[in-house]
Protein backbone atom coordinates (compact mmCIF):
# COMPACT_ATOMS: atom_id res chain seq x y z
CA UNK A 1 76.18 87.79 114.37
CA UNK A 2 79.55 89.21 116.13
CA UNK A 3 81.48 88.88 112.64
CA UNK A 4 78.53 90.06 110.71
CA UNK A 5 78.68 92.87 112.88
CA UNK A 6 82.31 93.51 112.76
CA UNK A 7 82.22 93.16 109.07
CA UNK A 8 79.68 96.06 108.17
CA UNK A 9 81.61 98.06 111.19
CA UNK A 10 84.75 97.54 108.59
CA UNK A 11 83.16 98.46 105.64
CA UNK A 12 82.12 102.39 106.92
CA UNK A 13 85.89 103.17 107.35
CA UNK A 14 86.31 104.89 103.74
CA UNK A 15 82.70 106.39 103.93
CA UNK A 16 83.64 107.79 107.48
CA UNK A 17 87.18 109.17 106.07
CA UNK A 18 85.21 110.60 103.01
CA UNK A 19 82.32 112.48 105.27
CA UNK A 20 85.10 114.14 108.03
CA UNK A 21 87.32 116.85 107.55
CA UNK A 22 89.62 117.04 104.49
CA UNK A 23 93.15 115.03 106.20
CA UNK A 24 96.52 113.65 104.96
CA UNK A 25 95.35 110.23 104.69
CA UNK A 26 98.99 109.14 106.50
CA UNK A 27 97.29 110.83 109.12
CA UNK A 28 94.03 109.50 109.17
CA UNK A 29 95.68 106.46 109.48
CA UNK A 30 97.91 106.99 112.34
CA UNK A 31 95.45 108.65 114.45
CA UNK A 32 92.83 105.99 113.85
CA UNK A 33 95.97 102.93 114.74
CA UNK A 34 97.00 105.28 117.86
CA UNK A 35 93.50 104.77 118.67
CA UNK A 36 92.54 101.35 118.32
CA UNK A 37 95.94 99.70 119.78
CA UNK A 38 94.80 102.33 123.07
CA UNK A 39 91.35 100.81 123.62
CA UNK A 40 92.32 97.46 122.44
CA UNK A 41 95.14 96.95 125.06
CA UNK A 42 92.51 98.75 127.54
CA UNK A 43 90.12 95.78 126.68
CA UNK A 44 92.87 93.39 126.51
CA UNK A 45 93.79 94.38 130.53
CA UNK A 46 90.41 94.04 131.16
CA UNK A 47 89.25 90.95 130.06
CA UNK A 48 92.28 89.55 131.54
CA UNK A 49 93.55 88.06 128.11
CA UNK A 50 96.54 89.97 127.20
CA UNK A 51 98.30 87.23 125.99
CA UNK A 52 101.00 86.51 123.71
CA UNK A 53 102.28 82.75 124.45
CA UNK A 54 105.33 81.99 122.87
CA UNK A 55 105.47 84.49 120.12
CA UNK A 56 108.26 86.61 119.04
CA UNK A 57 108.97 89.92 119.56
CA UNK A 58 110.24 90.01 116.04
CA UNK A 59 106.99 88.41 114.28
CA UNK A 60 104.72 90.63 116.17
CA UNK A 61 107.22 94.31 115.38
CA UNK A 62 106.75 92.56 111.86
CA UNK A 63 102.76 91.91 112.02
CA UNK A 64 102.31 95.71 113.01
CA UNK A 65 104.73 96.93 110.21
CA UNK A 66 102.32 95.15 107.69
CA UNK A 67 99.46 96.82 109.60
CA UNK A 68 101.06 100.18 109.35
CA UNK A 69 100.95 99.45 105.70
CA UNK A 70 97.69 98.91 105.15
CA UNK A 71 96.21 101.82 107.32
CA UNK A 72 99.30 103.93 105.57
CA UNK A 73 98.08 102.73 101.77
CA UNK A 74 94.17 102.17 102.16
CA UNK A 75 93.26 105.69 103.17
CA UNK A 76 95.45 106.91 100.30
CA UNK A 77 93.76 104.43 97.70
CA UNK A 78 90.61 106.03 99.64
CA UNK A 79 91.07 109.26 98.68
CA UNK A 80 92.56 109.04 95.35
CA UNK A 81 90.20 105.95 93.92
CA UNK A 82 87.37 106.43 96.11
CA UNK A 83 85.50 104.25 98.66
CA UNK A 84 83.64 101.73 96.82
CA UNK A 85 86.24 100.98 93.99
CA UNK A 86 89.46 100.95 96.87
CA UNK A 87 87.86 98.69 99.26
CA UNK A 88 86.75 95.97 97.21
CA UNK A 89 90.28 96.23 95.23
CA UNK A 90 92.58 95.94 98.56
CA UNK A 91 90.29 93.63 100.11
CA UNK A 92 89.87 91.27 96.90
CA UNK A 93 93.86 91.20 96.58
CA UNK A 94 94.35 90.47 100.28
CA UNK A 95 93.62 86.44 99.55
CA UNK A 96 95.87 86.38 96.36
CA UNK A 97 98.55 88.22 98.44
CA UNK A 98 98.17 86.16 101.66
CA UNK A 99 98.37 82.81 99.33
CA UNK A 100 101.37 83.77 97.57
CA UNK A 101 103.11 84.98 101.02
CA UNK A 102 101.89 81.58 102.67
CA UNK A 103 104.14 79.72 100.24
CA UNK A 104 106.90 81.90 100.09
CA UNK A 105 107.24 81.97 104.19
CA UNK A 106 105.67 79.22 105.24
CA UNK A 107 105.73 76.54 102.50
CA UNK A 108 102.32 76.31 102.45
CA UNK A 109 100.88 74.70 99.53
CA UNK A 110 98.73 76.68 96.92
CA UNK A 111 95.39 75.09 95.77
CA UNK A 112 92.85 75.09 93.13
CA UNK A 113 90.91 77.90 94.47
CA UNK A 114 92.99 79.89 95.71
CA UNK A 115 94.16 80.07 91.91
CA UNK A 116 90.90 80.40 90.83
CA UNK A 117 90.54 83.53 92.91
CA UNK A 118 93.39 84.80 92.29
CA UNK A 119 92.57 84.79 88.79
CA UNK A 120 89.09 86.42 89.18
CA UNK A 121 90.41 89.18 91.47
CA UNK A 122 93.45 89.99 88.75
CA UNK A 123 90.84 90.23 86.34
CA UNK A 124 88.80 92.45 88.19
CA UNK A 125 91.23 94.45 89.35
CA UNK A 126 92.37 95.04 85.36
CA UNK A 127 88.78 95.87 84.73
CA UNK A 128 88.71 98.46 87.52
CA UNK A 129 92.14 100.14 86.03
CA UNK A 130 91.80 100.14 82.53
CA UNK A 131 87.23 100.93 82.47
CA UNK A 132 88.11 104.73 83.92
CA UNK A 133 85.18 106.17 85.95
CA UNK A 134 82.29 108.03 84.98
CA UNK A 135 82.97 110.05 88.10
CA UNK A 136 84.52 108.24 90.10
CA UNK A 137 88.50 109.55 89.85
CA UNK A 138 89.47 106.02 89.47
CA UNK A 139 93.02 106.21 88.76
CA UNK A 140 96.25 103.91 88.38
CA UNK A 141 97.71 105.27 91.91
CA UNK A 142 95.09 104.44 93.69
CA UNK A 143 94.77 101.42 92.39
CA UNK A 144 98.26 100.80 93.11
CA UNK A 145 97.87 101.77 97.09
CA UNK A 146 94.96 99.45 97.57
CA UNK A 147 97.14 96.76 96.14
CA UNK A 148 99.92 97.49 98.74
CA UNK A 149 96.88 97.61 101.40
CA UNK A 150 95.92 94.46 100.21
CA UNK A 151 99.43 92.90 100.58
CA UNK A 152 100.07 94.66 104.16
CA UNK A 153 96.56 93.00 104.91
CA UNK A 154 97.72 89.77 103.76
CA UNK A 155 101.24 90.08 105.54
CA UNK A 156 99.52 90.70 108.72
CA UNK A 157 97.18 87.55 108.07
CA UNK A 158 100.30 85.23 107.72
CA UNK A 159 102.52 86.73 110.80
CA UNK A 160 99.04 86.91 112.84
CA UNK A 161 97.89 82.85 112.09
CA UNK A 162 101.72 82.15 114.05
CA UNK A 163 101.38 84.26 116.49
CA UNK A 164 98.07 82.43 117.11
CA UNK A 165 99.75 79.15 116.69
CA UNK A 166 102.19 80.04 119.53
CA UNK A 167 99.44 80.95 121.94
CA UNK A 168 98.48 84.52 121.96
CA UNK A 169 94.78 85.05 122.38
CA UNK A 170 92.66 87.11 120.02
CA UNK A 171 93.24 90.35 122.53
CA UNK A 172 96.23 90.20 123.01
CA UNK A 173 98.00 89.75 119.50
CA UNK A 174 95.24 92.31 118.91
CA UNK A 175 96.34 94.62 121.63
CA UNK A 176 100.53 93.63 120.36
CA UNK A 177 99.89 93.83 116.77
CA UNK A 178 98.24 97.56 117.07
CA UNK A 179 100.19 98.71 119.27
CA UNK A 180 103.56 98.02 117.49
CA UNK A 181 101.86 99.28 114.46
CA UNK A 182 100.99 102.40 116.62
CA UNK A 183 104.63 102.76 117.17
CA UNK A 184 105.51 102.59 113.79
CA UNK A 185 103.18 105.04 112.32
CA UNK A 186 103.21 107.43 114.92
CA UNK A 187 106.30 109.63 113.90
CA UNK A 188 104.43 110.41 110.83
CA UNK A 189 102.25 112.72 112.58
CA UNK A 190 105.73 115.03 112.99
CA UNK A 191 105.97 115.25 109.23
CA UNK A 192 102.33 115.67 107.77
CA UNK A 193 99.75 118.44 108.17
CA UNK A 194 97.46 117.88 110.68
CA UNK A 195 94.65 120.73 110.01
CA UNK A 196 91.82 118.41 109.38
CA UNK A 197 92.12 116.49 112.22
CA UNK A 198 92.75 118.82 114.65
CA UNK A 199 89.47 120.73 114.82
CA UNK A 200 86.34 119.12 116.49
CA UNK A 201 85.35 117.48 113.18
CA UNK A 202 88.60 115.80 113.26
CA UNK A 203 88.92 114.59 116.47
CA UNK A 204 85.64 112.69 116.48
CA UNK A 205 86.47 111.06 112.97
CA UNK A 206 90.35 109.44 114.44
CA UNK A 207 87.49 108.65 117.77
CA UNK A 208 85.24 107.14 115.87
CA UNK A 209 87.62 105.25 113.49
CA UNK A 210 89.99 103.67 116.54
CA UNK A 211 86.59 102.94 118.29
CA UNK A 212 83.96 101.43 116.44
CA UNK A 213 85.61 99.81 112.86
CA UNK A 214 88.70 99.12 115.11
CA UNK A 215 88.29 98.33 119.19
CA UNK A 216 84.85 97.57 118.81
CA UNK A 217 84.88 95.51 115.53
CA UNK A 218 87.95 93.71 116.67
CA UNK A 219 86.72 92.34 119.81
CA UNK A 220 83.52 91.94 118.20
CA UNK A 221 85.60 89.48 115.36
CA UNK A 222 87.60 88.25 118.32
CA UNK A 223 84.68 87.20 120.11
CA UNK A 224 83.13 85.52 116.99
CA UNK A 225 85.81 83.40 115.68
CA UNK A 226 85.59 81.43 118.74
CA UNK A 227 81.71 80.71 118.28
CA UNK A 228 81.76 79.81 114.60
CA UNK A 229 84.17 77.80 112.17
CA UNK A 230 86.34 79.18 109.54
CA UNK A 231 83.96 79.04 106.44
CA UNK A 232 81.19 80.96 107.86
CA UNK A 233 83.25 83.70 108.87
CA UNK A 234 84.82 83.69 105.39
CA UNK A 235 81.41 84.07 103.84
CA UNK A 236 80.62 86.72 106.75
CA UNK A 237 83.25 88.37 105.94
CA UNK A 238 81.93 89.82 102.50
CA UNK A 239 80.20 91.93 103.75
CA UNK A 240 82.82 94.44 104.45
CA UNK A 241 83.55 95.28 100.83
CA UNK A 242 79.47 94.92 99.81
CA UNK A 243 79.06 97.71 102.76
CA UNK A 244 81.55 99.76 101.47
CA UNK A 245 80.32 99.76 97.83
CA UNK A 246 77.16 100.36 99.07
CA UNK A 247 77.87 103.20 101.52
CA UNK A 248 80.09 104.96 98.00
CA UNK A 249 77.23 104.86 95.52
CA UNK A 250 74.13 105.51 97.91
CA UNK A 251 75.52 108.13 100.87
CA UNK A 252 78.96 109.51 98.60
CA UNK A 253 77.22 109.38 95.30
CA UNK A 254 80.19 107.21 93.48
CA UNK A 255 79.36 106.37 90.11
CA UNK A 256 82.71 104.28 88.94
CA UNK A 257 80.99 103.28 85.21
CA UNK A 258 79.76 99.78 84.29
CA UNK A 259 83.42 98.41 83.40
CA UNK A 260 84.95 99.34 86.61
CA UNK A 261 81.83 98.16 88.42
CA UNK A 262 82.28 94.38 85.94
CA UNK A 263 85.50 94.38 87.49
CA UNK A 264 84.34 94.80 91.19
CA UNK A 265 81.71 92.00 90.36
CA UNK A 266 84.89 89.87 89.46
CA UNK A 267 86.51 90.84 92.30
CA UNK A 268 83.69 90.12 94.92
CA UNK A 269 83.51 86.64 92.86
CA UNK A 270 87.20 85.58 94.27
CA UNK A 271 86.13 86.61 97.04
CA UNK A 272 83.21 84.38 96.99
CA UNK A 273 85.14 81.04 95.59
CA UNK A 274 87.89 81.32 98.68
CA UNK A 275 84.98 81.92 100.97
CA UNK A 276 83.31 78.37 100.35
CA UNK A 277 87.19 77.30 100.57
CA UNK A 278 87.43 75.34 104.05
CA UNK A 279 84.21 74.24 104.00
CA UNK A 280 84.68 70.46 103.03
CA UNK A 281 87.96 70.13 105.30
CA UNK A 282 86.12 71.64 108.15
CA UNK A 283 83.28 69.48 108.26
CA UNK A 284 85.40 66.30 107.83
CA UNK A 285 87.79 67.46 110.73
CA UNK A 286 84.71 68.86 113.34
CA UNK A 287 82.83 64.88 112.70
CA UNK A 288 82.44 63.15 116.38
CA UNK A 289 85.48 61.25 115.66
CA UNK A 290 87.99 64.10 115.92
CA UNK A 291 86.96 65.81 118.98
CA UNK A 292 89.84 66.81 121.07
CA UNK A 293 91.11 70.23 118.68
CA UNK A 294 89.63 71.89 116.57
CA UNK A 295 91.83 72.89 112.79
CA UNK A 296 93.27 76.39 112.28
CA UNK A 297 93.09 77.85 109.11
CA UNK A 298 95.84 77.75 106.88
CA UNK A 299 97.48 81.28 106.05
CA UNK A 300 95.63 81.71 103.13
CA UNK A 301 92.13 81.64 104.85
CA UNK A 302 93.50 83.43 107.30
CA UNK A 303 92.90 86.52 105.60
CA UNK A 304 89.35 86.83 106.08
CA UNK A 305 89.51 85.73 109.72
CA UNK A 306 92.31 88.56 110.97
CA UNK A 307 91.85 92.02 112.19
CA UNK A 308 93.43 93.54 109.31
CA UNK A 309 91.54 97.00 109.02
């Protein structure tokens, strides 16, 4: 229920941008990580779990550059490709990205599925560019940005599974991880306008954004991931870009044509084929005979199980 939770919490961040005050999405973005990395090094004190064990100060400077990215490029895909068709792009490319990255960094092998839904998601993602809109100001820009949200989302999956490997607990590479990504992203607010966020309207969109699909959802995710195993919270998981395309056609009236929404359906299916991924490994490594650890996921399922937006 806490990754359920988190998920749907995830999904109203492009409906949220879309209903608030018109903003420089760079600043959307840094507000909302200037936000999140406050509370969630507030809850990270608090809970007494503000640790990083033996990670680096390098890989977590480079796990909140790859967040900046994807706060930086999914509001823009937001507002130039809309909500339903930018989510479901940058989070279908995320596991193609986070694959490819995994063997590139980390040497990790590439399997069947992953190829499989990397092969879906491509498709749907061609779908989505070339069908147009009926309405829906699909464009090849935006498509591009939720790509590179997709691969900062990815990059942050692969840097966050080592931190996690060296010890840090869920708060605290949380807490890290934002916070350097806070520092990052901050200096944009000297260079963009900041009109739209800084009337009332404004200020309670960056509060709700760093609160709810950020603090909240985080811990919430946090909190999950050490209930349940990998493979649920994969399938869990989908319900982030479902909410989203539900929130753009019902409450923003989206409308992105039947080709663009074949491609989303291709998309969504990647999705679906990684999900059901560790499923088989899991249950052969939780039997009665392995008790002592339980398996992290590999870098490539980690995508689904990181705080990435």
């Amino acid at each position: 229920m806490h990754v359920l939770t988190a998920a749907v919490l995830f999904g109203t961040t492009g409906t949220a941008q879309a209903l608030g005050p018109e903003a420089e999405p760079l600043a959307v973005g840094a507000t909302r990580i200037i936000v999140g990395a406050a509370l969630l090094l507030l809850i990270a004190v608090l809970t007494k779990r503000a640790r990083l064990g033996a990670g680096s100060r390098k890989l977590v400077l480079a796990s909140g550059v790859f967040v900046a990215l994807y706060q930086a490029s999914f509001f823009a895909a937001v507002a130039h490709t809309g909500v339903a068709v930018g989510t479901v792009v940058a989070l279908g490319s995320a596991p193609a990205f986070t694959g490819l990255f995994g063997r590139l960094f980390t040497g990790e092998r590439l399997q069947r599925r992953w190829f499989a839904a990397t092969g879906l998601a491509c498709a749907g993602v061609t779908l989505i560019t070339l069908g147009g809109g009926e309405g829906g100001d699909i464009s090849a820009p935006g498509i591009g940005l939720a790509l590179a949200a997709g691969a900062g989302y990815a990059g942050y999956a692969v840097a966050g599974k080592r931190l996690m490997d060296q010890g840090a607990t869920p708060e605290g590479l949380m807490a890290a991880v934002f916070g350097a990504g806070a520092l990052v992203l901050s200096p944009v607010l000297l260079f963009v306008p900041l009109d739209g966020l800084a009337s009332a309207e404004g200020a309670a969109l960056a509060l709700y954004l760093g609160a709810f699909p950020t603090a909240v959802a985080y811990v919430l995710f946090a909190r999950g991931l050490e209930k349940i195993g990998p493979s649920e919270t994969s399938t869990l998981t989908l319900a982030e870009p479902v909410t989203a395309m539900l929130l753009g056609f019902l409450v923003l009236s989206e409308q992105p044509g039947l080709i663009p929404l074949l491609g989303a359906a291709f998309v969504l299916a990647g999705l679906g084929v990684l999900a059901g991924r560790v499923a088989p490994t899991w249950r052969r490594q939780t039997q009665p005979r392995e008790p002592r650890t339980r398996p992290r996921p590999t870098s490539s399922q980690a995508t689904s199980l990181s705080a990435s937006e």
